[in-house]
PDB file of N, CA and C in Angstrom:
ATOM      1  N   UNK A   1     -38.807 -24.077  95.156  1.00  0.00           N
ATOM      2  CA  UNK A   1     -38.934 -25.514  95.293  1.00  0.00           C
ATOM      3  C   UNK A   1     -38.055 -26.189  94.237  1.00  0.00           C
ATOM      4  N   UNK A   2     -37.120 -27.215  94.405  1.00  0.00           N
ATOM      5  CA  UNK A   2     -36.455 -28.021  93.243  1.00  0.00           C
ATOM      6  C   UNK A   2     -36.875 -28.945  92.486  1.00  0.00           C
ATOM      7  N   UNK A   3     -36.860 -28.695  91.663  1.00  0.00           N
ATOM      8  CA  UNK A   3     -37.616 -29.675  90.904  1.00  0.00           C
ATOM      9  C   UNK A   3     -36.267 -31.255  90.631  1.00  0.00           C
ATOM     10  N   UNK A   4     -37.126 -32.071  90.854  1.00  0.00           N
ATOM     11  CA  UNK A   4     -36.681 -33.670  90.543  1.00  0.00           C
ATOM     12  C   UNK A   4     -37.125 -34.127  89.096  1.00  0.00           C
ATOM     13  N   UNK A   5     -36.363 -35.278  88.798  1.00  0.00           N
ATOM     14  CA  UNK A   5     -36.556 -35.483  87.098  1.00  0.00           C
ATOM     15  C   UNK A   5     -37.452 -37.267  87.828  1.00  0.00           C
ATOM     16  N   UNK A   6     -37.957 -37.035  86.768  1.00  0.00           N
ATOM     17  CA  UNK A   6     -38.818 -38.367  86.870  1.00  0.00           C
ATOM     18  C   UNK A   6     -38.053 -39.528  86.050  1.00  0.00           C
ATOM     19  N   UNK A   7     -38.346 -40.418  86.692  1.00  0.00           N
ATOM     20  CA  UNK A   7     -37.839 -41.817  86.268  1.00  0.00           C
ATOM     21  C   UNK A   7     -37.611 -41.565  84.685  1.00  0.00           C
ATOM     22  N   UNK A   8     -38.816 -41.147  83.972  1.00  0.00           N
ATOM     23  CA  UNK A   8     -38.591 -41.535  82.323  1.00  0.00           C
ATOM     24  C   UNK A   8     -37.829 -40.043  81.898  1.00  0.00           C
ATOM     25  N   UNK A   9     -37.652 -39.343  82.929  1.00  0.00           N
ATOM     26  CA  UNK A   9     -36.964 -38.552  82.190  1.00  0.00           C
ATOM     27  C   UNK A   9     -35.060 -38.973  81.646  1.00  0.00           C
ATOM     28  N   UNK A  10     -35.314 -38.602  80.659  1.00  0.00           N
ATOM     29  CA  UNK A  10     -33.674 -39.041  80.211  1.00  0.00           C
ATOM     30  C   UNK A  10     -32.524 -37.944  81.000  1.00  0.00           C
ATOM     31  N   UNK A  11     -31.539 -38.493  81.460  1.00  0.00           N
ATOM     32  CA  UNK A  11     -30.233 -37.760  81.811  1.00  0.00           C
ATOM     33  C   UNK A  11     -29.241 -37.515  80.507  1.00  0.00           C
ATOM     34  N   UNK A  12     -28.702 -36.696  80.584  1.00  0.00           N
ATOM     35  CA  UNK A  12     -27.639 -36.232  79.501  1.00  0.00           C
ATOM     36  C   UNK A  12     -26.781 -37.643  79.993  1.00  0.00           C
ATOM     37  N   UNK A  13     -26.516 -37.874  78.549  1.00  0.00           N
ATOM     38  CA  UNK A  13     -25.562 -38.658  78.586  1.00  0.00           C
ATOM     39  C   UNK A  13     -25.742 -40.259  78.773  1.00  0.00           C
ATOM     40  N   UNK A  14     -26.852 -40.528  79.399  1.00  0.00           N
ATOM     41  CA  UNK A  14     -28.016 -41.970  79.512  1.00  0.00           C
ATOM     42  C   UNK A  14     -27.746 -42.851  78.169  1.00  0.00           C
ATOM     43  N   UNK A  15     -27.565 -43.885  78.277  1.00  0.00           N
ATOM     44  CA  UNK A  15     -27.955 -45.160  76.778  1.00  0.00           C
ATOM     45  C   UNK A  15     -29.009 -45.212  76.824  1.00  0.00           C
ATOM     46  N   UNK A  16     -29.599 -45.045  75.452  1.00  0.00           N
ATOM     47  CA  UNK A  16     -30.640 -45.620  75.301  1.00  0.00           C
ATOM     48  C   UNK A  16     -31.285 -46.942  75.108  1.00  0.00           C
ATOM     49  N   UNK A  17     -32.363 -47.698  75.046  1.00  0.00           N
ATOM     50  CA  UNK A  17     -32.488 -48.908  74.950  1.00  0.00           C
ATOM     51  C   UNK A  17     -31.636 -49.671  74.048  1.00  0.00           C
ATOM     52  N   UNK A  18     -31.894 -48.764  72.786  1.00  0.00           N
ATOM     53  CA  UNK A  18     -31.204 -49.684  71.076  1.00  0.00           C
ATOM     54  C   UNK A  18     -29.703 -49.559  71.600  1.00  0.00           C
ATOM     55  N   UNK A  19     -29.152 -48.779  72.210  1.00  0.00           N
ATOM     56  CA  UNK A  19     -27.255 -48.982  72.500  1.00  0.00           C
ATOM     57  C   UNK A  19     -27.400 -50.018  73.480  1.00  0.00           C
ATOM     58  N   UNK A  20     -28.321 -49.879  74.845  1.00  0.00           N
ATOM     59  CA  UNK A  20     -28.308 -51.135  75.516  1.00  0.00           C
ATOM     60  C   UNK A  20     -27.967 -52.500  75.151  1.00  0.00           C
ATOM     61  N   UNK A  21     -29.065 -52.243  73.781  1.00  0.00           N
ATOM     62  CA  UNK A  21     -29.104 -53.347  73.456  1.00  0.00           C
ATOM     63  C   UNK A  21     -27.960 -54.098  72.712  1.00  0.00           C
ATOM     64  N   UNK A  22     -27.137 -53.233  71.899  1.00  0.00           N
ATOM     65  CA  UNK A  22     -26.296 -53.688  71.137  1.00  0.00           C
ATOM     66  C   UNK A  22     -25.327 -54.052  72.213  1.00  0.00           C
ATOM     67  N   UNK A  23     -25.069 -52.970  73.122  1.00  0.00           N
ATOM     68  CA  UNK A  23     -24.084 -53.078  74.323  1.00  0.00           C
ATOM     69  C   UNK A  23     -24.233 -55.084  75.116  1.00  0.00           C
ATOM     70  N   UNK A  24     -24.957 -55.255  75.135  1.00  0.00           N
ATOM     71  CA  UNK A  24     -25.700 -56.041  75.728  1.00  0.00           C
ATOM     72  C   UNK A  24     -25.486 -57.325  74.881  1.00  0.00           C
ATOM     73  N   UNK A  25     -25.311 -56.854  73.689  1.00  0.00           N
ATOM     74  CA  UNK A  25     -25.337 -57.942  72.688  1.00  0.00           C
ATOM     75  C   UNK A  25     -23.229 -58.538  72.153  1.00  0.00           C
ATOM     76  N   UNK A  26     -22.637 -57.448  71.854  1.00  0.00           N
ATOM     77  CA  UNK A  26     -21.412 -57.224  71.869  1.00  0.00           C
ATOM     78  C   UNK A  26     -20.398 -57.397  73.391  1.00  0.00           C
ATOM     79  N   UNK A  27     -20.879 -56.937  74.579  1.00  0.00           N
ATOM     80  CA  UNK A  27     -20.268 -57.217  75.616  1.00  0.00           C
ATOM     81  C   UNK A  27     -19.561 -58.568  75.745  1.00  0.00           C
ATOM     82  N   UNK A  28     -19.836 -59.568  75.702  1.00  0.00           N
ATOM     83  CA  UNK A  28     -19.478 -60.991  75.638  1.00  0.00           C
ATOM     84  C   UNK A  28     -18.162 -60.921  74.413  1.00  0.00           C
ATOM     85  N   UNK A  29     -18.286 -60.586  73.454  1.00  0.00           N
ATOM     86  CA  UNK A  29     -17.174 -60.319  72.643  1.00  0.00           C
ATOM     87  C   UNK A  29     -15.946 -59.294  72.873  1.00  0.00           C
ATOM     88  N   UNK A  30     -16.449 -58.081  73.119  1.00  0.00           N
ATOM     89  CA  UNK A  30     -15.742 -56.787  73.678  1.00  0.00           C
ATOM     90  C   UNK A  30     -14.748 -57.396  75.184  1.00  0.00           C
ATOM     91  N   UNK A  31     -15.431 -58.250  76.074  1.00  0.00           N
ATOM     92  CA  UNK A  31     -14.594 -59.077  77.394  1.00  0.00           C
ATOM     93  C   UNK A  31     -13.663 -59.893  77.211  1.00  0.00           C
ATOM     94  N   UNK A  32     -14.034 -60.652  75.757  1.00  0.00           N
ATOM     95  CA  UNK A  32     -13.226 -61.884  75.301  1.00  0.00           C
ATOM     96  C   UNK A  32     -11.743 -61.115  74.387  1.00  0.00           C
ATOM     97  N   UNK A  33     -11.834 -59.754  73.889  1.00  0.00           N
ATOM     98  CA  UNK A  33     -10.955 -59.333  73.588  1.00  0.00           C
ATOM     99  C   UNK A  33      -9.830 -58.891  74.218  1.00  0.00           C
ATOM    100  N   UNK A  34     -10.610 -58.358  74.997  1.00  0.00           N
ATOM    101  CA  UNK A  34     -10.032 -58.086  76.159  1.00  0.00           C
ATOM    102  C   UNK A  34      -9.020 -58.828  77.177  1.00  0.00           C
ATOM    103  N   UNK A  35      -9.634 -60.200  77.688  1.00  0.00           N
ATOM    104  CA  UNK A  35      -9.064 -60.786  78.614  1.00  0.00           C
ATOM    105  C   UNK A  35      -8.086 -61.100  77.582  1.00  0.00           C
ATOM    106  N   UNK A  36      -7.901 -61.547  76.283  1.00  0.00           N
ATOM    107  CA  UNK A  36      -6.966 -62.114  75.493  1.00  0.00           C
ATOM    108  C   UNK A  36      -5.947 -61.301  75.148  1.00  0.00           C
ATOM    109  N   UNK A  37      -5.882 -59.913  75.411  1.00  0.00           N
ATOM    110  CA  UNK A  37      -5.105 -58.918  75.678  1.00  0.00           C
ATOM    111  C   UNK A  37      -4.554 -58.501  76.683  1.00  0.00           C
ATOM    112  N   UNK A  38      -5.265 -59.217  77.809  1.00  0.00           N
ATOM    113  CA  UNK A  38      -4.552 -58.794  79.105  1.00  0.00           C
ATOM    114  C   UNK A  38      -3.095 -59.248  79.402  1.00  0.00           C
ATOM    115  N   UNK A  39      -2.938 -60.974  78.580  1.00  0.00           N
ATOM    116  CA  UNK A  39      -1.591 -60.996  78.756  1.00  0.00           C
ATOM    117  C   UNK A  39      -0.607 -60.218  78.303  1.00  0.00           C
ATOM    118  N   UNK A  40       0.438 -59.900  79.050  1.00  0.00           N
ATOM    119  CA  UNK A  40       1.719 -59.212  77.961  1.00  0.00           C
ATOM    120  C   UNK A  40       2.194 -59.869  77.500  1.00  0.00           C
ATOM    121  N   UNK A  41       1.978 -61.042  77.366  1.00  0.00           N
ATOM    122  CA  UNK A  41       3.033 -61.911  75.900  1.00  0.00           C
ATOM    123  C   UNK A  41       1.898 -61.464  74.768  1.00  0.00           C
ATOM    124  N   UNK A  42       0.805 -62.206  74.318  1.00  0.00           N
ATOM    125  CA  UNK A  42      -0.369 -61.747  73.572  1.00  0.00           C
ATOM    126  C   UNK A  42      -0.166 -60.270  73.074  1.00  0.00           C
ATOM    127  N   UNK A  43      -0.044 -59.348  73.995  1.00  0.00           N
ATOM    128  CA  UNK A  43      -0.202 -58.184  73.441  1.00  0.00           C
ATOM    129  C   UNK A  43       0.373 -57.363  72.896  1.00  0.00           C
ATOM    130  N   UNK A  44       1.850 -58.334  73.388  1.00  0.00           N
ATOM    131  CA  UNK A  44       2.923 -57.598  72.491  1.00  0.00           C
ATOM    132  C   UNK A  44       2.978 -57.995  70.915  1.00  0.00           C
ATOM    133  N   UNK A  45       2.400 -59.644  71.092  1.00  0.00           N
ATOM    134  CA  UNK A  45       2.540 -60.013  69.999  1.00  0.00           C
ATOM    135  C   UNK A  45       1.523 -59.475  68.940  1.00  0.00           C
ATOM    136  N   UNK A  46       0.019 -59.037  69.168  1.00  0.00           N
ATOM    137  CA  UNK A  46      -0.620 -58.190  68.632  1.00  0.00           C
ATOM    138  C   UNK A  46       0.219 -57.111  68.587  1.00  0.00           C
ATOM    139  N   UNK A  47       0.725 -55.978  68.978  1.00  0.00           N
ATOM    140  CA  UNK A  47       1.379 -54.909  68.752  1.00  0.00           C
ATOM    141  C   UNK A  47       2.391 -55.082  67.747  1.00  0.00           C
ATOM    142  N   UNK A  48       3.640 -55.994  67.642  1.00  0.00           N
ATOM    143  CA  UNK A  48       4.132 -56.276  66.564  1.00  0.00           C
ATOM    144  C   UNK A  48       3.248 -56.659  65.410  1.00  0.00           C
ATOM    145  N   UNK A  49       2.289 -57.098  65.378  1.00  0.00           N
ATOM    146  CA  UNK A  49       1.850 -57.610  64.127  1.00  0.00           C
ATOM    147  C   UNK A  49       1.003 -55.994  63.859  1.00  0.00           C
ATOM    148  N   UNK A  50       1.006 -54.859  64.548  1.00  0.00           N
ATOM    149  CA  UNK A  50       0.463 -54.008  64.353  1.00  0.00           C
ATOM    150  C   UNK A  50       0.706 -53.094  62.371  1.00  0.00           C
ATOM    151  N   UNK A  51       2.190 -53.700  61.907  1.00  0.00           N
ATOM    152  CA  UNK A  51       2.918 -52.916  61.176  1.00  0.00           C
ATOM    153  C   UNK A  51       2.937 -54.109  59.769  1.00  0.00           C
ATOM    154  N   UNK A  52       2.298 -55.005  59.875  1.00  0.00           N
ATOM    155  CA  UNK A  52       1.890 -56.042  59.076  1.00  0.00           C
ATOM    156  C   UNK A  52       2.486 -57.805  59.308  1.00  0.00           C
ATOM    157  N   UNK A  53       2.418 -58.178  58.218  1.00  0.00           N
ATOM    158  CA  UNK A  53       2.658 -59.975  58.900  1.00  0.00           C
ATOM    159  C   UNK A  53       3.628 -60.176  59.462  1.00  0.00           C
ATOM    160  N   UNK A  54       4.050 -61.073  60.005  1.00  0.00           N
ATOM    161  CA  UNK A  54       5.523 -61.130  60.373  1.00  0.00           C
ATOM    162  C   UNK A  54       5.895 -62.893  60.189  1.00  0.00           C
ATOM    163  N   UNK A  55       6.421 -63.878  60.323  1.00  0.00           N
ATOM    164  CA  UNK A  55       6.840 -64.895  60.320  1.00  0.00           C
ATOM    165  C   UNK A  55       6.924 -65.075  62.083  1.00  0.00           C
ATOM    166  N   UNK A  56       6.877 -66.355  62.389  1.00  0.00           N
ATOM    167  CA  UNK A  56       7.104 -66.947  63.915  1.00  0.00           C
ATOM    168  C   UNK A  56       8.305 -66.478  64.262  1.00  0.00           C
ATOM    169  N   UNK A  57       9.157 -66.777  63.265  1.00  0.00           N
ATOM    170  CA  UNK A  57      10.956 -66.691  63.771  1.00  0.00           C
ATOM    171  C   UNK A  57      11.026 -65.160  64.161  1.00  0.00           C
ATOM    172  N   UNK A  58      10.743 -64.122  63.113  1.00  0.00           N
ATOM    173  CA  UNK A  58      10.568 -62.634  63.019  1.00  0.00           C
ATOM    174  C   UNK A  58       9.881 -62.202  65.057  1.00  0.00           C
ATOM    175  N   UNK A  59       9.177 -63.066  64.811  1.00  0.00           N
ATOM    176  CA  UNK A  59       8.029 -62.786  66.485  1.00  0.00           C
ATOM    177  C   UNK A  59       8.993 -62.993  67.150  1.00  0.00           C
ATOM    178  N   UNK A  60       9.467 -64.563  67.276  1.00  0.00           N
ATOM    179  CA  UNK A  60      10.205 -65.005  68.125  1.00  0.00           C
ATOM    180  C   UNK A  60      11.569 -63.766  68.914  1.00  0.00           C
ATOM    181  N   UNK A  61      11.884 -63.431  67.637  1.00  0.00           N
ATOM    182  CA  UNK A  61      13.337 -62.195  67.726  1.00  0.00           C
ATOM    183  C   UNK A  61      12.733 -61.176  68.463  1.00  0.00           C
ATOM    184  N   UNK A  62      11.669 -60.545  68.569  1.00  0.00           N
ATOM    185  CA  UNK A  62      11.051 -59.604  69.440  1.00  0.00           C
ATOM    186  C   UNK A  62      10.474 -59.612  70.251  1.00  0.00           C
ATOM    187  N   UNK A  63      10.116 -61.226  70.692  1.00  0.00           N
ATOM    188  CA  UNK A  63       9.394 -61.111  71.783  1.00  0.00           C
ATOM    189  C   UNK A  63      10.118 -62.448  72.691  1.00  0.00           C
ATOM    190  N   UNK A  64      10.889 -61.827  73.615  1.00  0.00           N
ATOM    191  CA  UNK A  64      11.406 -63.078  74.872  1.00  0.00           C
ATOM    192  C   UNK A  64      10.844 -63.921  75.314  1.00  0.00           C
ATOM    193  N   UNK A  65      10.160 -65.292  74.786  1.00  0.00           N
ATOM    194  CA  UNK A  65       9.719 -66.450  74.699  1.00  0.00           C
ATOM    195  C   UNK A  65      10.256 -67.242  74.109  1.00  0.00           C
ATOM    196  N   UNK A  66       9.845 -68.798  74.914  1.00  0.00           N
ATOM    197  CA  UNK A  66      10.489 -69.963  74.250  1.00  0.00           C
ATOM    198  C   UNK A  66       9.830 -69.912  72.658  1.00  0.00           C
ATOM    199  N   UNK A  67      10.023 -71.134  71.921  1.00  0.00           N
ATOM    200  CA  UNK A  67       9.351 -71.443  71.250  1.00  0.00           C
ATOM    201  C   UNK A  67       7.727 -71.692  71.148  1.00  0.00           C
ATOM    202  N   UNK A  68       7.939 -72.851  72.325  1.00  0.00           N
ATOM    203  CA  UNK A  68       6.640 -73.385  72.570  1.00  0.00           C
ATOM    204  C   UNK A  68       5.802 -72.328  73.283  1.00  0.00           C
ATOM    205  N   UNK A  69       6.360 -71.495  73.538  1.00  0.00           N
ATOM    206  CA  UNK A  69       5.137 -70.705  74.726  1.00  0.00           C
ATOM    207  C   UNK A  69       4.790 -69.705  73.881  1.00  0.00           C
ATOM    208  N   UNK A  70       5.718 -69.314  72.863  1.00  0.00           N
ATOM    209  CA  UNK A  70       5.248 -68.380  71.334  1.00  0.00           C
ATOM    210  C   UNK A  70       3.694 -69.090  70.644  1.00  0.00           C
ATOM    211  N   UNK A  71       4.154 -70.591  70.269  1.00  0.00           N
ATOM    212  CA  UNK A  71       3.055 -71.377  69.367  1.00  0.00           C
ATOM    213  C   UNK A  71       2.079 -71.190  70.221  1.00  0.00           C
ATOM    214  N   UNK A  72       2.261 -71.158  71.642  1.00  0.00           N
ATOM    215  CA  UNK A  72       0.934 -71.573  72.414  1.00  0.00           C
ATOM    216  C   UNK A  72       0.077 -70.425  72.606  1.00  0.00           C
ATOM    217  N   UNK A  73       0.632 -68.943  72.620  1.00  0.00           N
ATOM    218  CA  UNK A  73      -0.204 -67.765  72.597  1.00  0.00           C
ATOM    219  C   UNK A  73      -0.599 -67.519  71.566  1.00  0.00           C
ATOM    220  N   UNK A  74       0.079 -67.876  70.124  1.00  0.00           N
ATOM    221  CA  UNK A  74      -0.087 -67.633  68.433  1.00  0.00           C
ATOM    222  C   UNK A  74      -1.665 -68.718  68.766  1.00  0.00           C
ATOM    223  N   UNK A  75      -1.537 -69.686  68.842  1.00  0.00           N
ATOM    224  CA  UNK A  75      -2.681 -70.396  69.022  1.00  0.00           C
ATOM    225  C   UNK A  75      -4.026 -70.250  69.279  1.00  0.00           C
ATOM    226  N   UNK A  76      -3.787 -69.225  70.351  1.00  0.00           N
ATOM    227  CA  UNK A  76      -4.776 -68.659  71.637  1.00  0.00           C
ATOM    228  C   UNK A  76      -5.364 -67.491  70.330  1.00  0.00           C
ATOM    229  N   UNK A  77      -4.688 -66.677  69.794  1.00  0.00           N
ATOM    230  CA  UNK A  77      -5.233 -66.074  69.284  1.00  0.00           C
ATOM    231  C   UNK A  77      -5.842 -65.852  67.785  1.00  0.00           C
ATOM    232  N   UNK A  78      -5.427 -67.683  67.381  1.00  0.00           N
ATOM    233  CA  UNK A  78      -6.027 -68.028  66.165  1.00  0.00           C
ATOM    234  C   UNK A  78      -7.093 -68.791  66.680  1.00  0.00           C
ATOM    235  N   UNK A  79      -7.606 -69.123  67.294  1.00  0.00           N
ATOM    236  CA  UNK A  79      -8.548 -69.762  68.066  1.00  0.00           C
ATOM    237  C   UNK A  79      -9.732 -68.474  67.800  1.00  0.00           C
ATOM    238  N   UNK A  80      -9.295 -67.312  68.737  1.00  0.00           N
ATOM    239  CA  UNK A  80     -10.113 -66.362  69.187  1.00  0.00           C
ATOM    240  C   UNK A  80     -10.149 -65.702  67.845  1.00  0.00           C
ATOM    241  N   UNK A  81      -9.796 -65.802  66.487  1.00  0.00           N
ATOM    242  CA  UNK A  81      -9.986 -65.149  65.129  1.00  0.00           C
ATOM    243  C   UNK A  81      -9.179 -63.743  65.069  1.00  0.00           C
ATOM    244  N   UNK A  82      -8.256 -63.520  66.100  1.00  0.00           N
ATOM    245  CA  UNK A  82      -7.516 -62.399  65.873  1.00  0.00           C
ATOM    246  C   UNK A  82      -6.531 -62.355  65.096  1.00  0.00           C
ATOM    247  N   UNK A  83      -6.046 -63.656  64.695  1.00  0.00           N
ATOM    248  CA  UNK A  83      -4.532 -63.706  63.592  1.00  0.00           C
ATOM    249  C   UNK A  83      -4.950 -64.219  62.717  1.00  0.00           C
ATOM    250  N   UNK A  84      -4.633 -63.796  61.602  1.00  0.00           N
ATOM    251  CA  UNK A  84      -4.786 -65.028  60.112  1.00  0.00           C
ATOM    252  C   UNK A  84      -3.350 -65.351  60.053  1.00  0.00           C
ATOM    253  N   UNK A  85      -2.977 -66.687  59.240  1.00  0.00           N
ATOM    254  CA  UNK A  85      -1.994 -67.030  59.223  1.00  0.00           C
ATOM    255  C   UNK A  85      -1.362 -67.492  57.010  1.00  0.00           C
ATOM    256  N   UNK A  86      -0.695 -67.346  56.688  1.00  0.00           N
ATOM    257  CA  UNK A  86      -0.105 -68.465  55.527  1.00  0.00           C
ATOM    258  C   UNK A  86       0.762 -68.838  55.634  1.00  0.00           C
ATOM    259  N   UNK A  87       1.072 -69.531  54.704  1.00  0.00           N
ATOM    260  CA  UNK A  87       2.602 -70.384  55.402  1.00  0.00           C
ATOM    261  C   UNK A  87       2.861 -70.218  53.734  1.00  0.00           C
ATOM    262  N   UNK A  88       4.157 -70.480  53.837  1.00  0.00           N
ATOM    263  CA  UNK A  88       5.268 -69.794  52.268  1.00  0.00           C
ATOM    264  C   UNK A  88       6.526 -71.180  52.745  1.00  0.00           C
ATOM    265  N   UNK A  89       6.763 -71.706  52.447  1.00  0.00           N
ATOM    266  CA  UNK A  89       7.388 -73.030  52.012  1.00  0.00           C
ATOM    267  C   UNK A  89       7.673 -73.379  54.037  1.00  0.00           C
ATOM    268  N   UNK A  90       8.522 -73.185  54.481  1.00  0.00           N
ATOM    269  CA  UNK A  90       8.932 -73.795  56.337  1.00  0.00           C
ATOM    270  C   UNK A  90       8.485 -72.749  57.075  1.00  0.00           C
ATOM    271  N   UNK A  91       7.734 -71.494  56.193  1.00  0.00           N
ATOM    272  CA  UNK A  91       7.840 -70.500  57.225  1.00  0.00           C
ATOM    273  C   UNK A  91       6.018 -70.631  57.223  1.00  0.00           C
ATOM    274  N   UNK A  92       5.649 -70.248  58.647  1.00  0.00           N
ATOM    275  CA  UNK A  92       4.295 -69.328  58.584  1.00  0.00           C
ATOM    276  C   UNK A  92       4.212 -68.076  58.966  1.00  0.00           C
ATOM    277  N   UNK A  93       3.158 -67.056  58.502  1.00  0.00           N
ATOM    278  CA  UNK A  93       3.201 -65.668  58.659  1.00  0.00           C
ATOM    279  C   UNK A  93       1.998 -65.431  59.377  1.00  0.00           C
ATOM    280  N   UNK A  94       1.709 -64.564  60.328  1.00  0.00           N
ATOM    281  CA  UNK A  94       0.950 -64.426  61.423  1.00  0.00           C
ATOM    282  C   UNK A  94       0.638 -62.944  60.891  1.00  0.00           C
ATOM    283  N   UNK A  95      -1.135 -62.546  60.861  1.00  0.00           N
ATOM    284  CA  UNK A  95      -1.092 -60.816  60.537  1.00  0.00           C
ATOM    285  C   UNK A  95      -2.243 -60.863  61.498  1.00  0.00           C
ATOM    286  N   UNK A  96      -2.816 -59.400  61.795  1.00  0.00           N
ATOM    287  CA  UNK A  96      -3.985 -59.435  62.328  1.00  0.00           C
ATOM    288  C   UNK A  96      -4.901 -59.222  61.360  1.00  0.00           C
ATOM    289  N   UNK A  97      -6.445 -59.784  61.956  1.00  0.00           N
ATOM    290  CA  UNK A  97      -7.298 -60.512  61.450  1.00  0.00           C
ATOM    291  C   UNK A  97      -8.201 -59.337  62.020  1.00  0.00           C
ATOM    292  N   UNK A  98      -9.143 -58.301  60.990  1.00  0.00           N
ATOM    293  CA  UNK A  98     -10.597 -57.864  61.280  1.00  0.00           C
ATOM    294  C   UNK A  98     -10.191 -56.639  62.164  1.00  0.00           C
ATOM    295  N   UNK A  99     -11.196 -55.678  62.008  1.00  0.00           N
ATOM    296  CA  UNK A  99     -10.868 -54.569  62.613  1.00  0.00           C
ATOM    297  C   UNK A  99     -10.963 -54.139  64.051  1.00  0.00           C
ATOM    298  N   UNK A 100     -11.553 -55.061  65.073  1.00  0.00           N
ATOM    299  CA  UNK A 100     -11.415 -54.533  66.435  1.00  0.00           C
ATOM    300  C   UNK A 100      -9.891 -55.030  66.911  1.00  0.00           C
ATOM    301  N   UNK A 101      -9.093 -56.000  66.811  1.00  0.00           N
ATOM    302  CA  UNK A 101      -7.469 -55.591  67.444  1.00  0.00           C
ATOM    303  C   UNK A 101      -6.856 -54.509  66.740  1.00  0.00           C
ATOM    304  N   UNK A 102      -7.028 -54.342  65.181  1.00  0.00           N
ATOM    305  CA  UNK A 102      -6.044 -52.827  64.400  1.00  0.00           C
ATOM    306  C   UNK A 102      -6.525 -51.760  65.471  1.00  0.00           C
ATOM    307  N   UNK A 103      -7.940 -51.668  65.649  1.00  0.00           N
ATOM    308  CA  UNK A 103      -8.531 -50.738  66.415  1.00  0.00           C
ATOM    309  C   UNK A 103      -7.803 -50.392  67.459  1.00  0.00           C
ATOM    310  N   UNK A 104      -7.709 -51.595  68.373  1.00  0.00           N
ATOM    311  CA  UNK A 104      -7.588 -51.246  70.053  1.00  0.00           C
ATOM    312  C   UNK A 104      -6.100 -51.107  69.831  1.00  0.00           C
ATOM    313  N   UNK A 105      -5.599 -51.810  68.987  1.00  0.00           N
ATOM    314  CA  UNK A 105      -4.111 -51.936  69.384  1.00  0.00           C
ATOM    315  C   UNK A 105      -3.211 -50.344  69.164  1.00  0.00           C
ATOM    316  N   UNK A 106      -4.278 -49.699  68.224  1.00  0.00           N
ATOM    317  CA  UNK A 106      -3.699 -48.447  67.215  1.00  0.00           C
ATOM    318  C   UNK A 106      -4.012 -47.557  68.836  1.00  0.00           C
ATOM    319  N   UNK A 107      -5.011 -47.491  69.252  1.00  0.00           N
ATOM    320  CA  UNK A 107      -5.259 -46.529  70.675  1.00  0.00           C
ATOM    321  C   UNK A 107      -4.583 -47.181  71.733  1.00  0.00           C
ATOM    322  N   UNK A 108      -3.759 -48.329  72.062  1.00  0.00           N
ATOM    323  CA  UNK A 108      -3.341 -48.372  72.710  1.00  0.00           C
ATOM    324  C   UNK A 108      -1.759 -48.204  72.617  1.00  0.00           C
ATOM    325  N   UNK A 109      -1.309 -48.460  71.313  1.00  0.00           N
ATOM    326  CA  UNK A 109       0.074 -47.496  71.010  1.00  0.00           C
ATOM    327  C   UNK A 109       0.018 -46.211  71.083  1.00  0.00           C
ATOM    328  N   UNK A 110      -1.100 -45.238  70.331  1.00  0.00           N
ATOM    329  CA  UNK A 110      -0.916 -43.655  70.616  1.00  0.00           C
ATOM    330  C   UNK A 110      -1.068 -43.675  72.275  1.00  0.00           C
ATOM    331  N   UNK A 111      -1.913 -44.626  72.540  1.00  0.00           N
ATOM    332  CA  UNK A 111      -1.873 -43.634  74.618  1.00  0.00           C
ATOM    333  C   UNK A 111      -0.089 -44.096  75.159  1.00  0.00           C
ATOM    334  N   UNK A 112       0.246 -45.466  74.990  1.00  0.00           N
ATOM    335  CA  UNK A 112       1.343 -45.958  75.509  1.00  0.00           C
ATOM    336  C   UNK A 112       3.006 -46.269  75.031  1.00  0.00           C
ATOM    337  N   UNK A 113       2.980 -45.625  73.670  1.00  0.00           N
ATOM    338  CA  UNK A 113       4.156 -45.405  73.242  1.00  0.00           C
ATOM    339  C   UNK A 113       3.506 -44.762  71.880  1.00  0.00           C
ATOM    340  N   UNK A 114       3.711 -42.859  72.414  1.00  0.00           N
ATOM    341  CA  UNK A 114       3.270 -42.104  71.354  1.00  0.00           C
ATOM    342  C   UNK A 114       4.715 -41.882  70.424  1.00  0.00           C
ATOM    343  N   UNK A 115       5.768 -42.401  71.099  1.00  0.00           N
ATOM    344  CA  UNK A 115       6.940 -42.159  69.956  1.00  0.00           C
ATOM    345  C   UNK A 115       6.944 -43.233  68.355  1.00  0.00           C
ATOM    346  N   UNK A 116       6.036 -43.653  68.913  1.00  0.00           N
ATOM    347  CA  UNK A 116       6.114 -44.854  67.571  1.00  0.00           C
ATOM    348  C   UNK A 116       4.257 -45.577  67.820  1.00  0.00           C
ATOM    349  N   UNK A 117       4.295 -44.715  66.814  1.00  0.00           N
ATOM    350  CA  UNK A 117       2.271 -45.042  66.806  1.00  0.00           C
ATOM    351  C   UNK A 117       2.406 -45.368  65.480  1.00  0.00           C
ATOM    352  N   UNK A 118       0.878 -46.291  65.763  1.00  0.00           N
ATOM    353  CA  UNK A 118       0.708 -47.192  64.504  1.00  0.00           C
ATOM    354  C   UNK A 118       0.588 -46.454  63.390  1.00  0.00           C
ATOM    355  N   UNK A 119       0.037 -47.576  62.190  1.00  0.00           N
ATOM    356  CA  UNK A 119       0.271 -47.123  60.838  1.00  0.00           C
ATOM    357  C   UNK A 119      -1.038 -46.045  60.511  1.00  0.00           C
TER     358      UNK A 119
END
């Protein structure tokens, strides 16, 4: 006869309530990183800032955008707390901000350009 697992029995591999919960609690943040990464302008520009600050002009040179459409994603992601910024006399410097973009951005260079992985 086969035996069946009962409802409370746990499956390998199952969350438990307390990860639920955190899951549950973080999701809303973990989505918002996300969608703000989905663009490829954004994400390149996180990826350059992967190797430390850079200046707008510095961005600008690496990433094929106007001006304005540079300020307007730099924006998007000082908004969302992913860039810190200072400014040093005409220039401002853009770095990343807190450890979930170093995070994602570092696993998403080793999966997608393992010739040049982060720091």
């Amino acid at each position: 006869m086969p035996t069946t697992s009962s409802p409370t029995t746990a499956k390998a591999g199952a969350i438990n309530a307390a990860d639920l919960a955190a899951l549950a609690e973080n999701a809303g943040r973990a989505a918002e990183l996300m969608r703000l990464m989905s663009n490829q302008n954004r994400l390149m520009i996180l990826c350059s800032l992967i190797d430390g600050e850079l200046s707008v002009g510095e961005l600008n040179d690496c990433i094929p955008l106007s001006q304005s459409a540079l300020s307007q994603h730099l924006a998007n992601l000082r908004q969302a707390d992913l860039v810190n910024t200072r400014r040093e006399a005409q220039n401002i410097y853009y770095r990343l901000k807190g450890e979930a973009p170093i995070k994602v951005i570092s696993v998403l260079k080793e999966l997608f350009c393992p010739d040049h992985p982060a720091p």
